[in-house]
PDB file of N, CA and C in Angstrom:
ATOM      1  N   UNK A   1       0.839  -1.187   0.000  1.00  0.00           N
ATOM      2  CA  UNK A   1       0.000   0.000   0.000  1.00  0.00           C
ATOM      3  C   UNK A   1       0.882   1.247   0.000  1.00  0.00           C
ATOM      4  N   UNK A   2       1.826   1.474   0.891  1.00  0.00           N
ATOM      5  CA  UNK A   2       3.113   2.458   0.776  1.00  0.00           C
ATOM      6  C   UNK A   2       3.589   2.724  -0.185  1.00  0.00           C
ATOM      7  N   UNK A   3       3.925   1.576  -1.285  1.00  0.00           N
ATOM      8  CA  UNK A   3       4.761   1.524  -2.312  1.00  0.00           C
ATOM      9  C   UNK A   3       3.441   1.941  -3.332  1.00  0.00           C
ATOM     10  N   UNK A   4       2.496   1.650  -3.082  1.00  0.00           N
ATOM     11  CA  UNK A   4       1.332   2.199  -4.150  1.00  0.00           C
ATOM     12  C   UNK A   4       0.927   3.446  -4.359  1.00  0.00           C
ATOM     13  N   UNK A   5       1.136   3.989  -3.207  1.00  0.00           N
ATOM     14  CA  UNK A   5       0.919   5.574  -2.784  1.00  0.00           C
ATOM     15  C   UNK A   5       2.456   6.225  -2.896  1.00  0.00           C
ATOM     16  N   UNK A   6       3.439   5.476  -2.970  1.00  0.00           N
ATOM     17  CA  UNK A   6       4.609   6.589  -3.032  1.00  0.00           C
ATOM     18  C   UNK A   6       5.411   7.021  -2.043  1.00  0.00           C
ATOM     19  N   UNK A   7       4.943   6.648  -0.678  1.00  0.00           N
ATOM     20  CA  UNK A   7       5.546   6.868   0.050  1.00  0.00           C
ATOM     21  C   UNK A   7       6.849   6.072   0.255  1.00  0.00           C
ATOM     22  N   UNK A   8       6.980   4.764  -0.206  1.00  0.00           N
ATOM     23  CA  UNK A   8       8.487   4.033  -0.062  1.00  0.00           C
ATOM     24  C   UNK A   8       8.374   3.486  -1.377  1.00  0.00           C
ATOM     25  N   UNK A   9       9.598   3.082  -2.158  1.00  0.00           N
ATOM     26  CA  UNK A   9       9.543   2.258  -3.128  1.00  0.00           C
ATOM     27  C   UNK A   9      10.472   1.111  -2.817  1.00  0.00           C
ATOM     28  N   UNK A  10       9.441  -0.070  -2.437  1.00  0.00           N
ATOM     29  CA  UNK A  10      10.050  -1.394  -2.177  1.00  0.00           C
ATOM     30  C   UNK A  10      11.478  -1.682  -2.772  1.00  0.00           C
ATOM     31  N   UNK A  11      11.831  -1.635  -4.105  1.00  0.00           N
ATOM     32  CA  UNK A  11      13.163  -2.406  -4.380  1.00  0.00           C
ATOM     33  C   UNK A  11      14.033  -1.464  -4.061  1.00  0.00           C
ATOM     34  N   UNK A  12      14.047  -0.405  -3.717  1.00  0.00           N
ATOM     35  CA  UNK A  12      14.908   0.520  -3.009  1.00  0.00           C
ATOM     36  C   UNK A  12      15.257   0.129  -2.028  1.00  0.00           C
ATOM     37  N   UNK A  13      14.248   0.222  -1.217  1.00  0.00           N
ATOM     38  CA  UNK A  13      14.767  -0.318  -0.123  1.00  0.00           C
ATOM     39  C   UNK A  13      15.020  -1.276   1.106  1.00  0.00           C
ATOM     40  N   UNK A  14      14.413  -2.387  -0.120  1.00  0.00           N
ATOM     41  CA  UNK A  14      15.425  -3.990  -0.100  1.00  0.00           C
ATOM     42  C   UNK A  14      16.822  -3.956  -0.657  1.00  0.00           C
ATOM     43  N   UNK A  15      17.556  -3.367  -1.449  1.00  0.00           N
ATOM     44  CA  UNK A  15      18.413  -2.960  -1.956  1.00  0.00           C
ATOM     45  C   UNK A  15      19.372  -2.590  -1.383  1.00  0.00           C
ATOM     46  N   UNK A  16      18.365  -1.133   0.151  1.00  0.00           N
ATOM     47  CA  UNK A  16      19.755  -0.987   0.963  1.00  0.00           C
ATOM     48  C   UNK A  16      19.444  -1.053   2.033  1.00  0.00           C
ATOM     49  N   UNK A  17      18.423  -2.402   2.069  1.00  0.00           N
ATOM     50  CA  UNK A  17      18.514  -3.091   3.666  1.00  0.00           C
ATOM     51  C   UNK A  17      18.365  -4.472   3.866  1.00  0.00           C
ATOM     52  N   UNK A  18      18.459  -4.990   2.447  1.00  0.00           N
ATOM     53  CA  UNK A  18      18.538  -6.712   2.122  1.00  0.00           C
ATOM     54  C   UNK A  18      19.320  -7.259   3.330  1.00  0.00           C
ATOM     55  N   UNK A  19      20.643  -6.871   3.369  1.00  0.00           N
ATOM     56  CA  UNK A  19      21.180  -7.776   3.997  1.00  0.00           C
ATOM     57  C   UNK A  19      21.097  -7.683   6.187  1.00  0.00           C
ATOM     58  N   UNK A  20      20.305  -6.826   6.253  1.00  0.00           N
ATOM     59  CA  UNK A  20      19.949  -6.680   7.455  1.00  0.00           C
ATOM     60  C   UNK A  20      18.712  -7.340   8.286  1.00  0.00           C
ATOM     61  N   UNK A  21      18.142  -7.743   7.103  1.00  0.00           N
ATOM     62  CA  UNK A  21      16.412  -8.405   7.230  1.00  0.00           C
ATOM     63  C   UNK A  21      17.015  -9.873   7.746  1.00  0.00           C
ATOM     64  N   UNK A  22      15.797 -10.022   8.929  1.00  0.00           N
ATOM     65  CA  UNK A  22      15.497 -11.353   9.171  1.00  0.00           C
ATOM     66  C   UNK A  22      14.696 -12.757   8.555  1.00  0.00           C
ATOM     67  N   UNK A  23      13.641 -11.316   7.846  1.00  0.00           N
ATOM     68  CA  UNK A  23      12.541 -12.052   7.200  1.00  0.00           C
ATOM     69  C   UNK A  23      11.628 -11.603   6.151  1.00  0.00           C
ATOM     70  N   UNK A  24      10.375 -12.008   6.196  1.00  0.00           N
ATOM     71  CA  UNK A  24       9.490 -10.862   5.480  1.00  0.00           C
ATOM     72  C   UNK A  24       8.080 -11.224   5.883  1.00  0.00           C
ATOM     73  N   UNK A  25       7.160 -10.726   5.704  1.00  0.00           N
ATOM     74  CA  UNK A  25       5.934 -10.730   6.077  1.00  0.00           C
ATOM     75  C   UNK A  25       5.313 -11.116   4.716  1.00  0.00           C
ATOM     76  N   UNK A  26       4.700 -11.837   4.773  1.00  0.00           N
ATOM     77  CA  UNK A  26       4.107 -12.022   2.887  1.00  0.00           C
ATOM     78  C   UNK A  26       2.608 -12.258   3.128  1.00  0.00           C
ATOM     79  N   UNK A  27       1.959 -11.534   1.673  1.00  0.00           N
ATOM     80  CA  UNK A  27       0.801 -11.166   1.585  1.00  0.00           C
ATOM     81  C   UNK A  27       0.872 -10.323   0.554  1.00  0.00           C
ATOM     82  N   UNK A  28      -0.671 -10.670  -0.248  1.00  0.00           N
ATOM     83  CA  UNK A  28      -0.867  -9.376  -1.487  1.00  0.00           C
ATOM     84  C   UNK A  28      -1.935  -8.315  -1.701  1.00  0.00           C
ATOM     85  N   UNK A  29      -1.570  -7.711  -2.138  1.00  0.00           N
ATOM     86  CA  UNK A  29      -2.564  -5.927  -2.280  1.00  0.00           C
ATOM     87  C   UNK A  29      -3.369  -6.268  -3.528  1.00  0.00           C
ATOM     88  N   UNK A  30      -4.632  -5.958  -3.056  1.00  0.00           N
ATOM     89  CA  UNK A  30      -5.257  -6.044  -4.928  1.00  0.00           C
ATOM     90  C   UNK A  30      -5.319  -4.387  -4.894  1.00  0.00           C
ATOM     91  N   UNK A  31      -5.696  -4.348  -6.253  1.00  0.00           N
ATOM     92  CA  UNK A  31      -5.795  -2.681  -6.897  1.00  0.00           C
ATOM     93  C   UNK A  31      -6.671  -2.220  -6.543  1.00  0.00           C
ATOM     94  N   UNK A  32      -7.559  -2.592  -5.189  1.00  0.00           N
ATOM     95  CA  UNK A  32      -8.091  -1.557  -4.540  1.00  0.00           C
ATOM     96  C   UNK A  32      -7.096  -1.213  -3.514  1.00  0.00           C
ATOM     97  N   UNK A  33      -6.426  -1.264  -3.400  1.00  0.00           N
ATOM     98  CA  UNK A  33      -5.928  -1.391  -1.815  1.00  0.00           C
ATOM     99  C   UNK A  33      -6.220  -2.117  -0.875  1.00  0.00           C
ATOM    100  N   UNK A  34      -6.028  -3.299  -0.631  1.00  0.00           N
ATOM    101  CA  UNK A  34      -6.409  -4.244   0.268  1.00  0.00           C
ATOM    102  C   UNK A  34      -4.983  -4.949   0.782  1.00  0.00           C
ATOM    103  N   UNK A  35      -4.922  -4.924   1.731  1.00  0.00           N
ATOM    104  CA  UNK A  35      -3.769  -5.919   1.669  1.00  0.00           C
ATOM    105  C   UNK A  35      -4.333  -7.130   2.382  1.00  0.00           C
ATOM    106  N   UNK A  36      -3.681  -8.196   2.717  1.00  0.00           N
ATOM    107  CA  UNK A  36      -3.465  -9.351   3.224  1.00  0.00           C
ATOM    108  C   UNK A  36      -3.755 -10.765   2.358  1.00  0.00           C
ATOM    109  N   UNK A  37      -4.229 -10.002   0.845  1.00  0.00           N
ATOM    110  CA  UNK A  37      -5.041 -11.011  -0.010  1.00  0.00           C
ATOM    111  C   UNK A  37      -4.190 -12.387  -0.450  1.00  0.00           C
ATOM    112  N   UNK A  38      -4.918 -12.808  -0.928  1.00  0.00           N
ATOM    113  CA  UNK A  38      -4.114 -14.272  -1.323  1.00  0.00           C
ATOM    114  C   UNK A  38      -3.010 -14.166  -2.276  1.00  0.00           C
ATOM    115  N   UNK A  39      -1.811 -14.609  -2.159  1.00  0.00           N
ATOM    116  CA  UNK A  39      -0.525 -14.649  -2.723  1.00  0.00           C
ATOM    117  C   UNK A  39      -0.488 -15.031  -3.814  1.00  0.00           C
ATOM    118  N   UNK A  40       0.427 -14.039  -4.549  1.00  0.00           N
ATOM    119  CA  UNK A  40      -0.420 -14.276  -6.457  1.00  0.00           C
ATOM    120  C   UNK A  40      -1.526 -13.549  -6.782  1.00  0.00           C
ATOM    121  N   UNK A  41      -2.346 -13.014  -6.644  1.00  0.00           N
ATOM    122  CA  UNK A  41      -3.456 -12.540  -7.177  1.00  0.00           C
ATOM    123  C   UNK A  41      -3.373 -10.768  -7.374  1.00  0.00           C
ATOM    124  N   UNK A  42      -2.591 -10.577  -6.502  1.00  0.00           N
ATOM    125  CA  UNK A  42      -2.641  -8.950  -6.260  1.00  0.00           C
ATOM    126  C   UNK A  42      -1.392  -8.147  -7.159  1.00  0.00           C
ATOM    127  N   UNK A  43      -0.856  -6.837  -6.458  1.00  0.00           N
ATOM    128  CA  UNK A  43       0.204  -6.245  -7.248  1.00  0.00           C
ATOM    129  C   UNK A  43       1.887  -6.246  -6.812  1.00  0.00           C
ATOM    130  N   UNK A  44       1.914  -7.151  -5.920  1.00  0.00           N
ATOM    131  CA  UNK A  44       2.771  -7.182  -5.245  1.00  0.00           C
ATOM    132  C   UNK A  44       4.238  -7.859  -6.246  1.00  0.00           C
ATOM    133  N   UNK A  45       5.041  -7.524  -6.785  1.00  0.00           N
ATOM    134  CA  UNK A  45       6.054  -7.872  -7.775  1.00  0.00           C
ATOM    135  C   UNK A  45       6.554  -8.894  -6.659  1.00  0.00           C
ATOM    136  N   UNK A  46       6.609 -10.046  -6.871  1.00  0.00           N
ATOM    137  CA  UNK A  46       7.076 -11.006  -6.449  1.00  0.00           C
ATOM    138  C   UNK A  46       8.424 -11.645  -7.139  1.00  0.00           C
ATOM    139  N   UNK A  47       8.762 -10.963  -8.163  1.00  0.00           N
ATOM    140  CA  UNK A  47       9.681 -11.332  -8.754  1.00  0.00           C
ATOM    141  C   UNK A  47      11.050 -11.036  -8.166  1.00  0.00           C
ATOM    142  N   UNK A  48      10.642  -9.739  -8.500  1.00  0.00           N
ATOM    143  CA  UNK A  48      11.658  -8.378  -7.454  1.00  0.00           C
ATOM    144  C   UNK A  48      11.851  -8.936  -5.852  1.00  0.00           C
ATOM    145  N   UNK A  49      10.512  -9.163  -5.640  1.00  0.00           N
ATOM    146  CA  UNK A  49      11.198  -9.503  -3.829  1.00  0.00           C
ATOM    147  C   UNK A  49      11.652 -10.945  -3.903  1.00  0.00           C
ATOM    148  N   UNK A  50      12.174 -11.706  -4.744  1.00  0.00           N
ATOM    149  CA  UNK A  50      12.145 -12.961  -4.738  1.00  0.00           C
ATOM    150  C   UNK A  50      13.908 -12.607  -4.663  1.00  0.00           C
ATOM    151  N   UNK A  51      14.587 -11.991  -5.456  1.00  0.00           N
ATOM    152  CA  UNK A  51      15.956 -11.522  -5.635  1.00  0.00           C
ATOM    153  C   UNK A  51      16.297 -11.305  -4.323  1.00  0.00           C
ATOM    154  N   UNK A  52      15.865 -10.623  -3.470  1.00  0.00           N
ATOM    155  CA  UNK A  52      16.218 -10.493  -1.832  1.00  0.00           C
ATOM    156  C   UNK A  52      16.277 -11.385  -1.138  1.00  0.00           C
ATOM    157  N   UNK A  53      15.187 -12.442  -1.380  1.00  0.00           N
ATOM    158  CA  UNK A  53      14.656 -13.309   0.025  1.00  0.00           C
ATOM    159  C   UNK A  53      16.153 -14.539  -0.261  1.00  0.00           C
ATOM    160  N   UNK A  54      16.235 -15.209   0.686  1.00  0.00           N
ATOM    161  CA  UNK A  54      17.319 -15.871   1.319  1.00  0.00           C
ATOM    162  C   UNK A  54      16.602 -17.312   2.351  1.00  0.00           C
ATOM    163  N   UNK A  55      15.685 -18.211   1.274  1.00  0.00           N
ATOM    164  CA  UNK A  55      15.454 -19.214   1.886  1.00  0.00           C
ATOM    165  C   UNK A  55      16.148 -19.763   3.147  1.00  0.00           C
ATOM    166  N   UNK A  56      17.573 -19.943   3.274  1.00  0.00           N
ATOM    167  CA  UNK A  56      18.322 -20.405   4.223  1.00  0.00           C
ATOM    168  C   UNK A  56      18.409 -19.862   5.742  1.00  0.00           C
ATOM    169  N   UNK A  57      18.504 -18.130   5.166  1.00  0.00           N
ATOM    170  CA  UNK A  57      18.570 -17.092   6.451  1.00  0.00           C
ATOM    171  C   UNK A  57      17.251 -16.686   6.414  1.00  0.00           C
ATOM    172  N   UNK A  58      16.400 -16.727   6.199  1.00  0.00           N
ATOM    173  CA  UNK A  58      15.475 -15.605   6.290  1.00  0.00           C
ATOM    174  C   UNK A  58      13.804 -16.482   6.855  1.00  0.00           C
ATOM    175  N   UNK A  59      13.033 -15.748   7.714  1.00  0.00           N
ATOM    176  CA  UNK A  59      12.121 -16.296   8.313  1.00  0.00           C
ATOM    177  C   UNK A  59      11.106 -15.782   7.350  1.00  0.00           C
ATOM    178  N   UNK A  60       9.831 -16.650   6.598  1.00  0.00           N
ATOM    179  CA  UNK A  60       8.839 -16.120   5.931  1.00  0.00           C
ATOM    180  C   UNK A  60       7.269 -16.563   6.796  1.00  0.00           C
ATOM    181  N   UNK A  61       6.505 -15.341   6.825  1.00  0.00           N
ATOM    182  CA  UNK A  61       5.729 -15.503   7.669  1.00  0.00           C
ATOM    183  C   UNK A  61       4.498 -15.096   6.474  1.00  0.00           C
ATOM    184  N   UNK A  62       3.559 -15.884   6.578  1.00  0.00           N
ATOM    185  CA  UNK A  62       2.192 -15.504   5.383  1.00  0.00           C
ATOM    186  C   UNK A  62       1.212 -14.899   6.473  1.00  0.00           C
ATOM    187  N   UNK A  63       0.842 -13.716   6.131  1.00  0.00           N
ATOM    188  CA  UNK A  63      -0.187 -13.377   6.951  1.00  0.00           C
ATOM    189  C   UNK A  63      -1.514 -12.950   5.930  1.00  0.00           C
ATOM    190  N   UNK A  64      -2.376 -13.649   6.215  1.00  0.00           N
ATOM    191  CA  UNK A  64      -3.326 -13.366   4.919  1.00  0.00           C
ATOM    192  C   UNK A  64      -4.590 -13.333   6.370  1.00  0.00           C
ATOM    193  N   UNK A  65      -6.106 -12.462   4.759  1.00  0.00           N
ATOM    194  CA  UNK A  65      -6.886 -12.156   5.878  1.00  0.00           C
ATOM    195  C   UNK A  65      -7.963 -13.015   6.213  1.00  0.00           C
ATOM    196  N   UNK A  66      -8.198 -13.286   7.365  1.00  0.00           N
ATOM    197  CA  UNK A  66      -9.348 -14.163   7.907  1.00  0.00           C
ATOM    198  C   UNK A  66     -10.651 -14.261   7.254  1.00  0.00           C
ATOM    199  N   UNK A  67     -10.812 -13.752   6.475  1.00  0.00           N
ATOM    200  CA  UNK A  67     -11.751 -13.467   5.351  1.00  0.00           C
ATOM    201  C   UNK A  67     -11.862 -14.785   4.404  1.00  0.00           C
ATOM    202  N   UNK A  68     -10.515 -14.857   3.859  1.00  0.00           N
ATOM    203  CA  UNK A  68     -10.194 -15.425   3.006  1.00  0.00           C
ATOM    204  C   UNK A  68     -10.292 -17.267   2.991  1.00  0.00           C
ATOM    205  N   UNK A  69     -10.899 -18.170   2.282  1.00  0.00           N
ATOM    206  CA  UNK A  69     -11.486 -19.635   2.133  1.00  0.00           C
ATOM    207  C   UNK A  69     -10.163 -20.249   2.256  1.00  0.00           C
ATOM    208  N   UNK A  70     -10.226 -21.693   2.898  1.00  0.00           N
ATOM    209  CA  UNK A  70      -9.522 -22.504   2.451  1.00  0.00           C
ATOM    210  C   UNK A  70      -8.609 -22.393   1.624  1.00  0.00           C
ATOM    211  N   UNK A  71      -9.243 -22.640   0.326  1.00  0.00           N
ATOM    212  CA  UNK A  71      -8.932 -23.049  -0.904  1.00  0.00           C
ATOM    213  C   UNK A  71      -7.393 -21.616  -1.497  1.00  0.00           C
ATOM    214  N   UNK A  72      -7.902 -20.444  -0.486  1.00  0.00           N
ATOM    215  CA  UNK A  72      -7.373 -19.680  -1.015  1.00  0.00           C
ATOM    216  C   UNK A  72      -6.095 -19.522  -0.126  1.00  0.00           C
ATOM    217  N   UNK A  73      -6.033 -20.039   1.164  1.00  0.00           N
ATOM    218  CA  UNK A  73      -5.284 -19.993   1.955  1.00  0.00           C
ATOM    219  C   UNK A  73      -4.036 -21.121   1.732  1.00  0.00           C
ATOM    220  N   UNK A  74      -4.557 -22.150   0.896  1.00  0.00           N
ATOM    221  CA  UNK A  74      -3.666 -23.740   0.481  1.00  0.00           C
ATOM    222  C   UNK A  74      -2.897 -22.681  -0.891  1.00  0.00           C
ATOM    223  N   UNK A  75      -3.470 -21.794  -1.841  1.00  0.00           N
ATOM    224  CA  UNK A  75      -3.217 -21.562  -2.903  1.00  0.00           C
ATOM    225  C   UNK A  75      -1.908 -20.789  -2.613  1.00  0.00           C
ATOM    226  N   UNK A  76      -1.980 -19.978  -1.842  1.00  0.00           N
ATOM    227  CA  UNK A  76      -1.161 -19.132  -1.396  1.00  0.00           C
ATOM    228  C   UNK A  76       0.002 -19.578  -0.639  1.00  0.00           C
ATOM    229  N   UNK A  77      -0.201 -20.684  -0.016  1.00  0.00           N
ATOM    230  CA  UNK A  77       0.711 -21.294   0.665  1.00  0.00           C
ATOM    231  C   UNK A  77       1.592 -22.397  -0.353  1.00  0.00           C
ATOM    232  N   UNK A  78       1.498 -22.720  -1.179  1.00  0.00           N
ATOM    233  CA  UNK A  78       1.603 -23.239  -2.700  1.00  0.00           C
ATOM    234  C   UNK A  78       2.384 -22.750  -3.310  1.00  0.00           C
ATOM    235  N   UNK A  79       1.808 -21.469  -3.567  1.00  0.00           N
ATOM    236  CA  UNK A  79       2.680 -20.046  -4.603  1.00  0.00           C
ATOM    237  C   UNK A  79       3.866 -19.902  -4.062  1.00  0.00           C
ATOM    238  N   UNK A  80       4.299 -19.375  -2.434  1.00  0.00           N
ATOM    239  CA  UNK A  80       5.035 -19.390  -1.711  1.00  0.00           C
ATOM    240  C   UNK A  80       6.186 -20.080  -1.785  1.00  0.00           C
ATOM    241  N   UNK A  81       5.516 -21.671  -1.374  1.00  0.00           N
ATOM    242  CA  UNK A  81       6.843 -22.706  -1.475  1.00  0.00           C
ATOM    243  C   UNK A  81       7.368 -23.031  -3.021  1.00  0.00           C
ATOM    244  N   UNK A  82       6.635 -22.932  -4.093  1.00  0.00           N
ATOM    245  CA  UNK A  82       7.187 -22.393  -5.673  1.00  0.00           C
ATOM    246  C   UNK A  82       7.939 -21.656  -5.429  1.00  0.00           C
ATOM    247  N   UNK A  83       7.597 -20.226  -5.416  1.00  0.00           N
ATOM    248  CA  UNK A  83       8.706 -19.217  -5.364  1.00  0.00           C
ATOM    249  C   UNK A  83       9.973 -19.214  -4.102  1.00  0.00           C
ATOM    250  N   UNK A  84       9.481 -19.981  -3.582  1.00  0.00           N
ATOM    251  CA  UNK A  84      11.442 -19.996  -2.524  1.00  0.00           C
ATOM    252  C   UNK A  84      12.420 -20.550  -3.349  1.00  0.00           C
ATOM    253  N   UNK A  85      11.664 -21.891  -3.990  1.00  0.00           N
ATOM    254  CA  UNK A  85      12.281 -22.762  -5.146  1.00  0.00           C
ATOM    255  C   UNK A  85      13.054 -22.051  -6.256  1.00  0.00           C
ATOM    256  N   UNK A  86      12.138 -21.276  -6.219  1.00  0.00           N
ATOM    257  CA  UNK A  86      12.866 -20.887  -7.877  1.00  0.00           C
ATOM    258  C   UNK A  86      14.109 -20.164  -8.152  1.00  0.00           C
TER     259      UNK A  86
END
């Protein structure tokens, strides 16, 4: 939502605080502004934060919203363990 509005621009500043992070909080924004939505679906460049993250060192925590089904909560948790992989 920050990075949507302008106030921070994410690969900045993973860039010059990558190597200080423990972890990350994961979850996606749809183009209303929502955050916590199911992983994959929203605007969140996952590509870009994928270059930072550090399967070995780094703690990943999914926080998605209570709202959200099953089906969408397995999907997301799915997407996730893909992308550590890759």
């Amino acid at each position: 939502i920050k990075h949507g509005e302008g106030v921070i621009d994410h690969e900045q500043f993973l860039e010059k605080n990558h190597e200080r992070l423990l972890g990350f909080h994961l979850h996606d924004v749809s183009a209303e502004g929502k955050d916590h939505q199911p992983i994959g679906t929203g605007l969140v460049d996952w590509n870009m934060l994928r270059r930072f993250a550090r399967p070995a060192d780094h703690t990943f925590v999914i926080e998605l919203s209570p709202k959200l089904d099953k089906q969408q909560v397995l999907e997301s948790k799915a997407f996730i363990e893909k992308w550590l992989k890759e």
